[in-house]
C-alpha atoms as a PDB file:
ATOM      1  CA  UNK A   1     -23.612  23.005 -48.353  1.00  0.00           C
ATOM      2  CA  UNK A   2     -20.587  22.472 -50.363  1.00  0.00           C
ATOM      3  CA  UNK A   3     -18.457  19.253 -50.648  1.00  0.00           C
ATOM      4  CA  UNK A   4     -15.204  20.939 -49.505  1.00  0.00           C
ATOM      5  CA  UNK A   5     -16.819  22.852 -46.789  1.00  0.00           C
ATOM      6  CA  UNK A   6     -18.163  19.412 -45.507  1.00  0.00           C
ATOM      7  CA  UNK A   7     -14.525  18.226 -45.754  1.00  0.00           C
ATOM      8  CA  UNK A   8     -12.843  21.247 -43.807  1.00  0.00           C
ATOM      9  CA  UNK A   9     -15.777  21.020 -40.771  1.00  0.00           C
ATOM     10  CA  UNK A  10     -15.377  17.096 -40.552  1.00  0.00           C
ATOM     11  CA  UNK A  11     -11.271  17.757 -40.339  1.00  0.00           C
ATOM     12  CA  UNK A  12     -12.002  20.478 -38.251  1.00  0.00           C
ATOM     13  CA  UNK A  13     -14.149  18.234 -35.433  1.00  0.00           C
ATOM     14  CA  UNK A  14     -11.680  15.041 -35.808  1.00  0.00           C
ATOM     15  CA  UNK A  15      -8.235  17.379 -34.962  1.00  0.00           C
ATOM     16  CA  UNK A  16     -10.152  19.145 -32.413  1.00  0.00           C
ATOM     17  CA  UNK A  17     -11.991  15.442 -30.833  1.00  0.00           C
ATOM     18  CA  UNK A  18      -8.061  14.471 -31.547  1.00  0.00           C
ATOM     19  CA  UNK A  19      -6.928  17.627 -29.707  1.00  0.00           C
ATOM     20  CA  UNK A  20      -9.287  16.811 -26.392  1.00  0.00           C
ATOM     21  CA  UNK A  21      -8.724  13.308 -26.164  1.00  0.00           C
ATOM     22  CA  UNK A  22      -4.938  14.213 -26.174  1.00  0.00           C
ATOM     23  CA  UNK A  23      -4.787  17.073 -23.908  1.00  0.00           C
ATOM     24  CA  UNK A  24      -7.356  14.861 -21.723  1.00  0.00           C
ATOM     25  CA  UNK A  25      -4.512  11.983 -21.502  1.00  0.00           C
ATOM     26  CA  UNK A  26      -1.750  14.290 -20.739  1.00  0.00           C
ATOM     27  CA  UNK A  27      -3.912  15.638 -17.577  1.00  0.00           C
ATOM     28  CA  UNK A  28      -4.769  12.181 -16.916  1.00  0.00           C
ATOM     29  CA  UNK A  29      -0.820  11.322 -16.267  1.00  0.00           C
ATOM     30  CA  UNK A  30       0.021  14.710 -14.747  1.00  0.00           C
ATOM     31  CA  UNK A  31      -2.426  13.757 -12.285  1.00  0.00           C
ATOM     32  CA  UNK A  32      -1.348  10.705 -11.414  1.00  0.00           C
ATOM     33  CA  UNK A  33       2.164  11.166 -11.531  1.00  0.00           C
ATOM     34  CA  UNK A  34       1.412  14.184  -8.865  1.00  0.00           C
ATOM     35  CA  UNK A  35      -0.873  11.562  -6.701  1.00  0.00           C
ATOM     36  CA  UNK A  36       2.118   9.303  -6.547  1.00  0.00           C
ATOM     37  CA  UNK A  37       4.455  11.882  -5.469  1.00  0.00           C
ATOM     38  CA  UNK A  38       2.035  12.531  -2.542  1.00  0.00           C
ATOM     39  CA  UNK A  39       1.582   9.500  -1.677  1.00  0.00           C
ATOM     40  CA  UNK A  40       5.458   8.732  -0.976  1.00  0.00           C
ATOM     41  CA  UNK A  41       5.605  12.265   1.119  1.00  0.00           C
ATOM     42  CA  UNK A  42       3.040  11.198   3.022  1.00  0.00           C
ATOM     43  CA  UNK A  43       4.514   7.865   3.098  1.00  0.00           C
ATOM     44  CA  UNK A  44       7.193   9.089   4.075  1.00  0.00           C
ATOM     45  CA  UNK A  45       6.712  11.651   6.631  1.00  0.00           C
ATOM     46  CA  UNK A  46       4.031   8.347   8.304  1.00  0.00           C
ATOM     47  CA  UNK A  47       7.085   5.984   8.511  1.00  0.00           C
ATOM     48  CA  UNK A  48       9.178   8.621  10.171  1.00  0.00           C
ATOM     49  CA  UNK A  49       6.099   9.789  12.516  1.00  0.00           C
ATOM     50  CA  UNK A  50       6.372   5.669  13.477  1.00  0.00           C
ATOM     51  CA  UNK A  51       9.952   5.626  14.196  1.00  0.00           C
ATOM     52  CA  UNK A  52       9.512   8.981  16.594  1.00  0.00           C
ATOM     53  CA  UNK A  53       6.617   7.468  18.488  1.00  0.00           C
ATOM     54  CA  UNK A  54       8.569   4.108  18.679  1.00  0.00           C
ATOM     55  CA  UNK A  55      11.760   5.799  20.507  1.00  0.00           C
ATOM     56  CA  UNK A  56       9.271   7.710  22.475  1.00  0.00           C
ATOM     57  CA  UNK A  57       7.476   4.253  24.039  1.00  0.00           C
ATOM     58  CA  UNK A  58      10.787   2.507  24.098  1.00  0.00           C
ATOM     59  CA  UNK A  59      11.803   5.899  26.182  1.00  0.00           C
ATOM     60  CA  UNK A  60       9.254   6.245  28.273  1.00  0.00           C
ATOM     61  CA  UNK A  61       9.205   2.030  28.828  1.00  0.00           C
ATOM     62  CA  UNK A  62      12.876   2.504  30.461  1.00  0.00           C
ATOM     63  CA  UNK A  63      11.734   5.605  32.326  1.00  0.00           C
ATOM     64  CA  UNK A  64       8.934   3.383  34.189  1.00  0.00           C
ATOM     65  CA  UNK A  65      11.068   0.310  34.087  1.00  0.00           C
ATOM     66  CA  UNK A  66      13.784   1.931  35.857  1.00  0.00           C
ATOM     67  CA  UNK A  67      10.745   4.077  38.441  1.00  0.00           C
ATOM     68  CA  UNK A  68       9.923   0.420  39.686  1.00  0.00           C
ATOM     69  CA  UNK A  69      13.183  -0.974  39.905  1.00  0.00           C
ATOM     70  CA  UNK A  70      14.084   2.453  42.615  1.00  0.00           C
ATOM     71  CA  UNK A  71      11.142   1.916  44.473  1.00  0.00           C
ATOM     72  CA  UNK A  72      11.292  -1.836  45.479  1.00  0.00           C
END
């Protein structure tokens, strides 16, 4: 095997081991970047299910506050 051949094969493997540990990082943060977008939808869309089930307690609190209040 030639010396220059050697050469071009070990460039070859190091741009290519350069090429997958890059493309591998840039995956890495797409990923997360799309986790933490999903986590503040679902964050959001939970906080807003709480305020909905609050009003509905605090609603249904008066309705049975003002159901004893009638019948005494």
């Amino acid at each position: 095997m030639g010396y220059v051949f050697r050469v071009r094969l070990a460039s070859f493997f190091s741009g290519a081991a350069t090429a997958s540990f890059l493309g591998l990082y840039i995956l890495y943060k797409d990923y997360k970047v799309a986790h933490e977008s999903i986590t503040q939808q679902v964050r959001s869309l939970h906080e807003s299910l709480d305020r909905r089930i609050s009003a509905v307690e605090n609603l249904k609190r008066a309705e049975t506050s003002e159901h004893v209040e009638a019948t005494e």
